[in-house]
N, C-alpha and C. Protein backbone atom coordinates (compact mmCIF):
# COMPACT_ATOMS: atom_id res chain seq x y z
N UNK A 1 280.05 -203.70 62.29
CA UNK A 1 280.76 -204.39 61.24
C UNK A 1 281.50 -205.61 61.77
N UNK A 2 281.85 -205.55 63.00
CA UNK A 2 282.95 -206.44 63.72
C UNK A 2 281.55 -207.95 63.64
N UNK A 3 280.53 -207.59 63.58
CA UNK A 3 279.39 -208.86 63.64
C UNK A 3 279.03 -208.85 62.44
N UNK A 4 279.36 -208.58 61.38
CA UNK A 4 278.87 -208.79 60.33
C UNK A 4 279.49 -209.76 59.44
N UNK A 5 278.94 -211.05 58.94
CA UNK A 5 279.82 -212.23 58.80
C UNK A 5 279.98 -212.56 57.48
N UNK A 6 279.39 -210.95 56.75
CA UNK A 6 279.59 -211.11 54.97
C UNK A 6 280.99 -210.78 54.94
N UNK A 7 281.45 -210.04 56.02
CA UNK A 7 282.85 -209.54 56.01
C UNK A 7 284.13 -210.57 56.30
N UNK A 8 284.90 -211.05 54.99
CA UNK A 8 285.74 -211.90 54.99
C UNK A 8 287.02 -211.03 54.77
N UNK A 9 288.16 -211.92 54.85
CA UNK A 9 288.71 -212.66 56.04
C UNK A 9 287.93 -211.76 57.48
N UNK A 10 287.97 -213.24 58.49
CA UNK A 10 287.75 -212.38 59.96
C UNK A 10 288.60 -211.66 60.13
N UNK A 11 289.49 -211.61 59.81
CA UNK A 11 290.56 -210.47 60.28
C UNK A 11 290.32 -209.13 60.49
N UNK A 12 289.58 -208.65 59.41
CA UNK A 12 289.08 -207.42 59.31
C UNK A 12 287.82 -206.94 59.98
N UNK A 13 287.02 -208.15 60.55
CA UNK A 13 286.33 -207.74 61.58
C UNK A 13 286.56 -207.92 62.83
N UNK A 14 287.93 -208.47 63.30
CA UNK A 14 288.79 -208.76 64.24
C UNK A 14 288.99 -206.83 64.44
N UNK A 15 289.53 -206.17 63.47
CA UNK A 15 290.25 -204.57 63.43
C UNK A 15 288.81 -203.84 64.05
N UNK A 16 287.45 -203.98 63.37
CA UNK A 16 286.07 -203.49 63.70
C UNK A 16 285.78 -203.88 64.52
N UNK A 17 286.32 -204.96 65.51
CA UNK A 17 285.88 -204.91 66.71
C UNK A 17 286.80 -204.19 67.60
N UNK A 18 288.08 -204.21 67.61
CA UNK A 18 288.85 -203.04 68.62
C UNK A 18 288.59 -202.11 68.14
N UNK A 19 288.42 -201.42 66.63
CA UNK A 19 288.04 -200.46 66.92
C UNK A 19 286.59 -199.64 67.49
N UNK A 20 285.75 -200.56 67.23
CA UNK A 20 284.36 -200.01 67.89
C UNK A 20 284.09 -200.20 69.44
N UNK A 21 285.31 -201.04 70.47
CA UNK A 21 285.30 -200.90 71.94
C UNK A 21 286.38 -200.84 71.96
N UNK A 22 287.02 -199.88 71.66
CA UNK A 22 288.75 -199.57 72.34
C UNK A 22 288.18 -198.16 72.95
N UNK A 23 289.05 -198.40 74.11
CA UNK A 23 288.88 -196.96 75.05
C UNK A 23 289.69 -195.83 74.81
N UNK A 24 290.21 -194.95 75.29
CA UNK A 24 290.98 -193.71 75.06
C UNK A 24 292.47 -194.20 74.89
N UNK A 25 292.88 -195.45 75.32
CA UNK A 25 293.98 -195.55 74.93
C UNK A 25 294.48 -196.95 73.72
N UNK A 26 293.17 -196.81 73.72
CA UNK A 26 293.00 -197.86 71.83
C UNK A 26 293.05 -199.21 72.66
N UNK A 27 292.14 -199.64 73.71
CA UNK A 27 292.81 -200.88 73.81
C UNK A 27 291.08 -201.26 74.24
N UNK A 28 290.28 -202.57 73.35
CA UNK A 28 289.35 -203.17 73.66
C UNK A 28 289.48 -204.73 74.60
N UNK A 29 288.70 -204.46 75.60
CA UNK A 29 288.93 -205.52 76.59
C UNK A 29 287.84 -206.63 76.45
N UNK A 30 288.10 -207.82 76.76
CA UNK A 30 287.03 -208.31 76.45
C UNK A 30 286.55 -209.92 77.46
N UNK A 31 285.66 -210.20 77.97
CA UNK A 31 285.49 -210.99 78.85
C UNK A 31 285.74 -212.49 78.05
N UNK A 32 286.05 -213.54 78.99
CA UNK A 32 286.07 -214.71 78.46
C UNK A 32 285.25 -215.06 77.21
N UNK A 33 285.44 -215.52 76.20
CA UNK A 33 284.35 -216.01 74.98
C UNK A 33 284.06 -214.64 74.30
N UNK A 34 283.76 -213.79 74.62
CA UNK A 34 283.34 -212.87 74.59
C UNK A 34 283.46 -212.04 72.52
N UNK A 35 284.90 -212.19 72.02
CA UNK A 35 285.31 -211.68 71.10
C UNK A 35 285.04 -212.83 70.04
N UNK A 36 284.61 -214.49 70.44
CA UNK A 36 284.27 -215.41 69.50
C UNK A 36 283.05 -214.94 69.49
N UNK A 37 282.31 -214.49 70.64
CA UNK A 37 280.83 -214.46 70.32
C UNK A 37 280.48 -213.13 69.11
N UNK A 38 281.48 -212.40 69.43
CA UNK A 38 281.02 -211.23 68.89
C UNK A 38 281.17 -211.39 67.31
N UNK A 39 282.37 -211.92 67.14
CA UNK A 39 282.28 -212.71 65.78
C UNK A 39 281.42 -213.33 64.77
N UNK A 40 280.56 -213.98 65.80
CA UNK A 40 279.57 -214.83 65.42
C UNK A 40 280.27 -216.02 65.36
N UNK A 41 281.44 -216.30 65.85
CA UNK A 41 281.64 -217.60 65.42
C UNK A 41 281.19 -219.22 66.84
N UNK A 42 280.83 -218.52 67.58
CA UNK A 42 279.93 -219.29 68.45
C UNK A 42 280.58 -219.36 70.36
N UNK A 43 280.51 -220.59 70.87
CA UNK A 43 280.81 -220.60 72.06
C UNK A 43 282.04 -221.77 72.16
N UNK A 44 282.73 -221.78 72.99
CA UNK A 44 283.82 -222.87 73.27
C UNK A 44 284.79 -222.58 73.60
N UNK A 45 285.38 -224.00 73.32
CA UNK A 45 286.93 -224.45 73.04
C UNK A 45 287.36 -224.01 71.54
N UNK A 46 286.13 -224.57 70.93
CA UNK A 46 286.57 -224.95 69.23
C UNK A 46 286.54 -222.92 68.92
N UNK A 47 285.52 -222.43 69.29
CA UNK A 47 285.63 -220.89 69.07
C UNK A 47 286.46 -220.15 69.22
N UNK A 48 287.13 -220.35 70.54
CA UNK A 48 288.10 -219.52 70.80
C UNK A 48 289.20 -219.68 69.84
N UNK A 49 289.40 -220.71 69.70
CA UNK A 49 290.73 -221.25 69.02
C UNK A 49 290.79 -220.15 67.52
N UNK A 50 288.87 -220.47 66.76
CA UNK A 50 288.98 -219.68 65.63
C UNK A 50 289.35 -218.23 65.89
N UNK A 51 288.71 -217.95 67.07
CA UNK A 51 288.76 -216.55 67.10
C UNK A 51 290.14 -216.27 67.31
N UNK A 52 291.38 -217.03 67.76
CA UNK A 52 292.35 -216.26 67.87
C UNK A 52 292.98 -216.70 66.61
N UNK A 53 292.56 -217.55 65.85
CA UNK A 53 293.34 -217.52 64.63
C UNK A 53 293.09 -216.13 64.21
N UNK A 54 291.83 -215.61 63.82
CA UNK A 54 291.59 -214.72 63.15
C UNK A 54 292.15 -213.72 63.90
N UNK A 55 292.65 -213.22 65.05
CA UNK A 55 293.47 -212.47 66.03
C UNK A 55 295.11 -212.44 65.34
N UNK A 56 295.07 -213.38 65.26
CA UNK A 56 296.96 -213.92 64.61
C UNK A 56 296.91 -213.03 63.12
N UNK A 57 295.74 -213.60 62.61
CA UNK A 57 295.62 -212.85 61.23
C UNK A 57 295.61 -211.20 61.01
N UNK A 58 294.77 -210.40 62.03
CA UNK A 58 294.80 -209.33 62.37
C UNK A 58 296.19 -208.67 62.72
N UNK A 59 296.89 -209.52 62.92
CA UNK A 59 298.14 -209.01 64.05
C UNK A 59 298.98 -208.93 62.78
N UNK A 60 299.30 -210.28 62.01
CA UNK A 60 300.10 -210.09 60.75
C UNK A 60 299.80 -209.27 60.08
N UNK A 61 298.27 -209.12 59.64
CA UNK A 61 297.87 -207.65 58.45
C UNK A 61 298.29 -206.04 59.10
N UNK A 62 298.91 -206.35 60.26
CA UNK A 62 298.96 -204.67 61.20
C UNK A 62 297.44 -204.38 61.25
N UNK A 63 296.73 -204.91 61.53
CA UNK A 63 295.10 -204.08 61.44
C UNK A 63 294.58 -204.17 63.61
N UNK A 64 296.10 -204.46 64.10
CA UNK A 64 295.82 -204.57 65.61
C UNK A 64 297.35 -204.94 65.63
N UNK A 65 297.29 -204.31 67.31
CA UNK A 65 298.84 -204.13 67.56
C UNK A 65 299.37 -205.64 68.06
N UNK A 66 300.44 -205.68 68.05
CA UNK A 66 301.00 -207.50 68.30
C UNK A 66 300.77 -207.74 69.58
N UNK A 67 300.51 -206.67 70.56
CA UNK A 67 300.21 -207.87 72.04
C UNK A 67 298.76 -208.14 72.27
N UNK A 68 297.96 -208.16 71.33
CA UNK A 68 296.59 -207.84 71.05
C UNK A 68 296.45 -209.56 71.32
N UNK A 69 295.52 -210.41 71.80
CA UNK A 69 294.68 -211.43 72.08
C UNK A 69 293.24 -211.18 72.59
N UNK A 70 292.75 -212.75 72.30
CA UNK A 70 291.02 -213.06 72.95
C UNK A 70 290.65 -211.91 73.77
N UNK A 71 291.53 -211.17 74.65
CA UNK A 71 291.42 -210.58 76.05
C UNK A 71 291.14 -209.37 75.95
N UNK A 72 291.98 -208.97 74.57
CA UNK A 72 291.94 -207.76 74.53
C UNK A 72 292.88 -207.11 73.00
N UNK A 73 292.12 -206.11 72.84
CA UNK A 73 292.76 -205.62 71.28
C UNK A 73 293.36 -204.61 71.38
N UNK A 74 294.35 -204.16 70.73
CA UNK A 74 295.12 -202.82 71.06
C UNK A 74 295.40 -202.40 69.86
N UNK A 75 294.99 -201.09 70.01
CA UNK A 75 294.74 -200.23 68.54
C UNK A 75 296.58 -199.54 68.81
N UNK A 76 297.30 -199.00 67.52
CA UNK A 76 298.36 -197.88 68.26
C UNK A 76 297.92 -196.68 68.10
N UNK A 77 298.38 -195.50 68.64
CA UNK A 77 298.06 -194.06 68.71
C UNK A 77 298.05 -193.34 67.03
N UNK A 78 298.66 -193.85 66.79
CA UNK A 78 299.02 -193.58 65.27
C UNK A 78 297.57 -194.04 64.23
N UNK A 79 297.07 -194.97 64.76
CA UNK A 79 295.83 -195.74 63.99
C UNK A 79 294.61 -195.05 64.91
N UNK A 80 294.54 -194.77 65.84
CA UNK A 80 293.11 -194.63 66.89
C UNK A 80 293.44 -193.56 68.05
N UNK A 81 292.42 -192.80 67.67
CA UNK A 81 292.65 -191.38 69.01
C UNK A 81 290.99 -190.97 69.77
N UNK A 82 290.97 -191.37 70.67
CA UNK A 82 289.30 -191.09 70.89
C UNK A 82 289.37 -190.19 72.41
N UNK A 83 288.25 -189.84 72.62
CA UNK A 83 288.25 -188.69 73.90
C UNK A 83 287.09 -188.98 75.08
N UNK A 84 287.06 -190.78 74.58
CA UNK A 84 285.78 -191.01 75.62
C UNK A 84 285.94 -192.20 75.77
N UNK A 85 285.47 -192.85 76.93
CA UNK A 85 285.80 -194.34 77.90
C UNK A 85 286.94 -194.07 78.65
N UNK A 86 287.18 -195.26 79.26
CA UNK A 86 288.25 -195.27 80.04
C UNK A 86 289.57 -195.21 79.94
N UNK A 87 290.06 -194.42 80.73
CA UNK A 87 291.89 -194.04 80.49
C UNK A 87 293.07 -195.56 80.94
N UNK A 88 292.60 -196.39 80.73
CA UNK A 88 293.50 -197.80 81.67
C UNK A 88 292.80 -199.36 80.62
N UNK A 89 293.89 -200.17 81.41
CA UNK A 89 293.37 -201.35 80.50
C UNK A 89 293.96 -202.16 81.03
N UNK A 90 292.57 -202.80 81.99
CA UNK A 90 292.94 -203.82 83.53
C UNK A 90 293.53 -205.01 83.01
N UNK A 91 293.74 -205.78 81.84
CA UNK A 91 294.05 -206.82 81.18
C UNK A 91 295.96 -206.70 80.81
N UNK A 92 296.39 -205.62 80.19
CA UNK A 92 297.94 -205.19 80.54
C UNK A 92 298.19 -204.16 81.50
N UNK A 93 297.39 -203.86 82.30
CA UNK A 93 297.85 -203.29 83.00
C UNK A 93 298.45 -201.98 82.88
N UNK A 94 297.88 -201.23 81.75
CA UNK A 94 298.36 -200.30 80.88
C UNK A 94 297.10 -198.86 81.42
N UNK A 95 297.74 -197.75 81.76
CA UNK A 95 297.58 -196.55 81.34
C UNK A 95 297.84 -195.32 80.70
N UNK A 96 296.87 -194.12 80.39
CA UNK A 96 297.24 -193.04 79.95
C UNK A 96 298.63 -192.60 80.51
N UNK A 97 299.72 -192.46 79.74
CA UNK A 97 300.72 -191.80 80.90
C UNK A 97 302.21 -192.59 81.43
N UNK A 98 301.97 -193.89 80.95
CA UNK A 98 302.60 -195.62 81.45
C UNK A 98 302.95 -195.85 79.72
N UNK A 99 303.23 -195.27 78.80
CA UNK A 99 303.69 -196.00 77.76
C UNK A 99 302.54 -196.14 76.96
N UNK A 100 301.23 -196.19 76.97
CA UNK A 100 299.81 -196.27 76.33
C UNK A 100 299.34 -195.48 75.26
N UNK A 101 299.16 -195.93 74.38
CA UNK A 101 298.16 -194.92 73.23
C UNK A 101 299.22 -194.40 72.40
C-alpha cells in the first residue's frame, strides 16, 4: 500500500510504509532515497524534499511518531507490536530495553 499512488494524501502511505518495514521495536529504517523511491515519487534532491513533506504530514496526522524522518519511521508501542526482525535501530540508536517500542 505504502507504493500504491491511488492512495492520497502521501501521508497515509508514509504510515504503510513504517508499518510494513518496522522491526520489533516499530521503527523502519531506510537507506538514502530510499523512502522517496518507495513512494514512487522518484530520485533526488527534488524527491526527497517531497518525501519529507509527506513525512511532516504523517507526523502531524499522528500516523508516525515525531522523531520519524527520510531515515527512518517510528511506529509507538501503543500503535505497532510485532515478534519478528530486528530488536535495535542503528539510525537512533535505539533498542529493545533503552526506552524503545
Amino acid at each position: 500500500m505504502a507504493r500504491d499512488e491511488s492512495i492520497n494524501p502521501r501521508a497515509f502511505r508514509v504510515h504503510f510504509a513504517a508499518l510494513g518495514w518496522a522491526n520489533q521495536i516499530g521503527h523502519a529504517e531506510f537507506g538514502p532515497g530510499d523512502l522517496a523511491q518507495m513512494l514512487g515519487i522518484g530520485y533526488g534532491r527534488a524527491a526527497d524534499k517531497a518525501a519529507d513533506k509527506a513525512v511532516a504530514a504523517a507526523k502531524s496526522m499522528g500516523l508516525v511518531g515525531p522523531d520519524s524522518g527520510l531515515r527512518c519511521l517510528t511506529l509507538p508501542g501503543t500503535m505497532f507490536q510485532k515478534g519478528k526482525g530486528s530488536v535495535d535501530c542503528k539510525y537512533h540508536g535505539a533498542r529493545i530495553g533503552q526506552g524503545a517500542a
